[in-house]
Protein backbone atom coordinates (compact mmCIF):
# COMPACT_ATOMS: atom_id res chain seq x y z
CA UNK A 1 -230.76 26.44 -132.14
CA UNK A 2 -233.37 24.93 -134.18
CA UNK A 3 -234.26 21.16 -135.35
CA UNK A 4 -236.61 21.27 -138.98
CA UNK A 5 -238.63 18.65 -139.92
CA UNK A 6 -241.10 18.14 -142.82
CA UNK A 7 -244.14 17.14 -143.67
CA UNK A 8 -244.88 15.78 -146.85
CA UNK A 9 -248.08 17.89 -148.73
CA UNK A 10 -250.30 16.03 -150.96
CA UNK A 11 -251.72 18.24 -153.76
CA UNK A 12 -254.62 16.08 -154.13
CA UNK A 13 -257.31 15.86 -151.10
CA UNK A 14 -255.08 16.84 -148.67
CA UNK A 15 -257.48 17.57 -145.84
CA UNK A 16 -258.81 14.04 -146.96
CA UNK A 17 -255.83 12.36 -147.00
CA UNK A 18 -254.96 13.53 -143.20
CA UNK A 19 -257.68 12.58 -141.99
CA UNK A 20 -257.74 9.01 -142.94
CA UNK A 21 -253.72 8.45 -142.23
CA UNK A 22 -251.28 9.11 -139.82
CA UNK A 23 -248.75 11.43 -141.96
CA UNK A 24 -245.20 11.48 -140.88
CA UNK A 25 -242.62 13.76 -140.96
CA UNK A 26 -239.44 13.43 -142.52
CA UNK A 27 -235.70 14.46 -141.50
CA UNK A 28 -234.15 17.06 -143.65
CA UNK A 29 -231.64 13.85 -145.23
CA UNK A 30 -235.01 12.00 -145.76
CA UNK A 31 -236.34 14.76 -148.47
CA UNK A 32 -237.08 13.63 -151.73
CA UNK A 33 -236.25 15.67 -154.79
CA UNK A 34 -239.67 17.14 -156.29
CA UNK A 35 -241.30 16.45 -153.44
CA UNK A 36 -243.50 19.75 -151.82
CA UNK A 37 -243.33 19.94 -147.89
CA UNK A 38 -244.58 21.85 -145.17
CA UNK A 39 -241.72 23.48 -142.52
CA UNK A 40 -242.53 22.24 -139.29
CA UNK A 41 -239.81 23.95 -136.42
CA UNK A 42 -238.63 23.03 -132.88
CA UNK A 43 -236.89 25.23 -131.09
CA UNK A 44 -234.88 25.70 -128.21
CA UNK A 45 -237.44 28.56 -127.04
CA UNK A 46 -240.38 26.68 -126.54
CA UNK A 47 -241.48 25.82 -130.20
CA UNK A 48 -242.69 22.26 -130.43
CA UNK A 49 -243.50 20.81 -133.83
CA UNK A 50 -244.36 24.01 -134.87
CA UNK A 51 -246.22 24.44 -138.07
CA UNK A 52 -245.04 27.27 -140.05
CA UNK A 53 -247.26 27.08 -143.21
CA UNK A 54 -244.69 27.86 -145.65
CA UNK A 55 -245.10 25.02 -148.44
CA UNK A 56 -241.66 24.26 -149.58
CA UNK A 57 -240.50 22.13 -153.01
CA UNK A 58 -236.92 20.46 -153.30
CA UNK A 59 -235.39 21.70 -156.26
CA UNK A 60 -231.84 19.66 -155.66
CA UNK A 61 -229.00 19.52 -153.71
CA UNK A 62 -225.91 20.64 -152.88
CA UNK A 63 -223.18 18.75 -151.52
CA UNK A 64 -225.70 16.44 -150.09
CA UNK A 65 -227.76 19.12 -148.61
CA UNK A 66 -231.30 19.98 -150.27
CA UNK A 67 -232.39 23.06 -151.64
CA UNK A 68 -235.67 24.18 -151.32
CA UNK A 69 -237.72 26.47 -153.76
CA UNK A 70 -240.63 28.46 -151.90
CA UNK A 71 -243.74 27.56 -153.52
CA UNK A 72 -246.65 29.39 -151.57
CA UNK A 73 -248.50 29.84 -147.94
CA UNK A 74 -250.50 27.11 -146.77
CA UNK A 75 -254.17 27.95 -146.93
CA UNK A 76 -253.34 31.53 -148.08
CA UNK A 77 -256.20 32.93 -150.23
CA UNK A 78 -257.97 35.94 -151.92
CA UNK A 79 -261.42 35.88 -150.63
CA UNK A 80 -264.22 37.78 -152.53
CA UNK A 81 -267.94 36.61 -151.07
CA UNK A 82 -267.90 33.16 -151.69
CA UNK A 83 -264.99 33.08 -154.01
CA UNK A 84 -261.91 32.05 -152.95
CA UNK A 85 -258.77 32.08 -155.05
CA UNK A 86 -255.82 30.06 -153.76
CA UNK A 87 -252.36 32.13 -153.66
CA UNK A 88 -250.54 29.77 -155.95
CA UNK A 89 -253.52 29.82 -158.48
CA UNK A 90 -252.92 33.80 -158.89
CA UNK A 91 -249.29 33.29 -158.89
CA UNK A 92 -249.89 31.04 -161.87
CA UNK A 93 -251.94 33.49 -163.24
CA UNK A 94 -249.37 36.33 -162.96
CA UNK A 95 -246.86 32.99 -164.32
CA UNK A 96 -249.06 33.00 -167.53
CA UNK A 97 -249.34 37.29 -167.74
CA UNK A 98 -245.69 37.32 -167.34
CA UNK A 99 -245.44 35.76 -170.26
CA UNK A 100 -247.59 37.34 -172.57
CA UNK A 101 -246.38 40.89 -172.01
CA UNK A 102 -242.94 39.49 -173.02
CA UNK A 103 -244.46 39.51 -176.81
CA UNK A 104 -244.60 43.21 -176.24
CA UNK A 105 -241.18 43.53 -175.27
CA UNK A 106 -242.57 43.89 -171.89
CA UNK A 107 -241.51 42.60 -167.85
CA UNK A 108 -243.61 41.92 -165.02
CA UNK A 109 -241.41 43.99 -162.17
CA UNK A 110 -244.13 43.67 -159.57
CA UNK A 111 -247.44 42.96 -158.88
CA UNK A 112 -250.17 43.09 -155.87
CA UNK A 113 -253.67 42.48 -155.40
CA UNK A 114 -256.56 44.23 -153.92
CA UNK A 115 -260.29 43.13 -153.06
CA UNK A 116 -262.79 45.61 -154.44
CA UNK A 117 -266.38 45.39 -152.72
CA UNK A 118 -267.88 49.18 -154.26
CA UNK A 119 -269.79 46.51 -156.83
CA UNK A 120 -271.68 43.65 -156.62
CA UNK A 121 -270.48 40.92 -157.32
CA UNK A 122 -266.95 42.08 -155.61
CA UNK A 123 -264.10 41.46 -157.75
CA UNK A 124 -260.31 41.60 -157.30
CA UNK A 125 -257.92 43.95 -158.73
CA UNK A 126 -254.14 43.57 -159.56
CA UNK A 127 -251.86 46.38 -160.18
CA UNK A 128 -248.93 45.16 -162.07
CA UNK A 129 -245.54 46.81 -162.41
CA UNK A 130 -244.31 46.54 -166.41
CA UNK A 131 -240.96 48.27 -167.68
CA UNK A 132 -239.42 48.04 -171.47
CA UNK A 133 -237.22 45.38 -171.64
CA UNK A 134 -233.53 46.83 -171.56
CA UNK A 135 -234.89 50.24 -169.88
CA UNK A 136 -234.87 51.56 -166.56
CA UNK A 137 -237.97 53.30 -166.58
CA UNK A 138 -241.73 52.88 -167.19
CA UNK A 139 -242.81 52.25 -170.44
CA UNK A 140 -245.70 54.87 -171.81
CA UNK A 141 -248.21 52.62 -172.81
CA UNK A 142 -250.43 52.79 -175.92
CA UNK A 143 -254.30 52.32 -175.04
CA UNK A 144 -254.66 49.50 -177.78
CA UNK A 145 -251.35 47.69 -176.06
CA UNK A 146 -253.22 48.05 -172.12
CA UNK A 147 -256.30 46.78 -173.33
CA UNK A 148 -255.13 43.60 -175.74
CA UNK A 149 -253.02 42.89 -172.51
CA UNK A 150 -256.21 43.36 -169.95
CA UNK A 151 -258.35 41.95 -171.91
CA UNK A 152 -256.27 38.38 -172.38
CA UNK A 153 -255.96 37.89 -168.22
């Protein structure tokens, strides 16, 4: 039905680096383990070396066959003005926030992110989703807890 290949992303100068050399693609049994790559499709419907931005990373394999960890969008970003914040950058972020609401016996259930232009400079907001660990409900947060935890991001 469909026939994947991959193309092998380059963290580093990657609009440089395809510009100056031809890039192949790779067969999925020509993956290498670490290795990020972006999905590109051909389908029996017309698709032809279709592009579909997701950025993939193989994580290992099984029975042969790889398995792939989704890492981000290509060229996904928050844009504020002239800012632009890269998807996997505020994934990181969230990474890092994850973490340090743990010390409070804290979890990171959700998140999402929203441009606000009412000020200038615009800025971005995120509305994160904590619960207690071990409880099923929404903890009732003390204002010196919301603010030590605001205040480290």
């Amino acid at each position: 039905m469909a026939y994947f290949e991959f193309l092998p992303v380059h963290e580093n100068n990657e609009e440089e680096r395809s510009k100056k050399e031809v890039i192949e693609v790779v067969d999925l049994v020509n993956v290498k383990l670490g290795q990020c790559y972006e999905l590109v499709v051909t389908s029996f419907i017309g698709l032809y070396r279709y592009k579909v931005g997701d950025i993939l990373k193989v994580t290992g394999y099984h029975n042969n066959a790889p398995q792939f960890q989704f890492v981000r969008r290509k060229d996904a970003f928050l844009s504020i003005d002239l800012e632009k914040t890269a998807e996997d950058e505020l994934a990181e972020g969230i990474l890092q926030a994850k973490l340090f609401v743990g010390q409070f016996q804290l979890q990171l259930v959700d998140y999402t992110s929203a441009v606000d232009i009412s000020l200038i400079p615009g800025h971005c907001i995120l509305f994160c989703e904590l619960k207690m660990e071990g409880s099923r409900k929404s903890p009732e947060l003390s204002d010196r807890v919301v603010n030590k935890v605001v205040s480290s991001w």
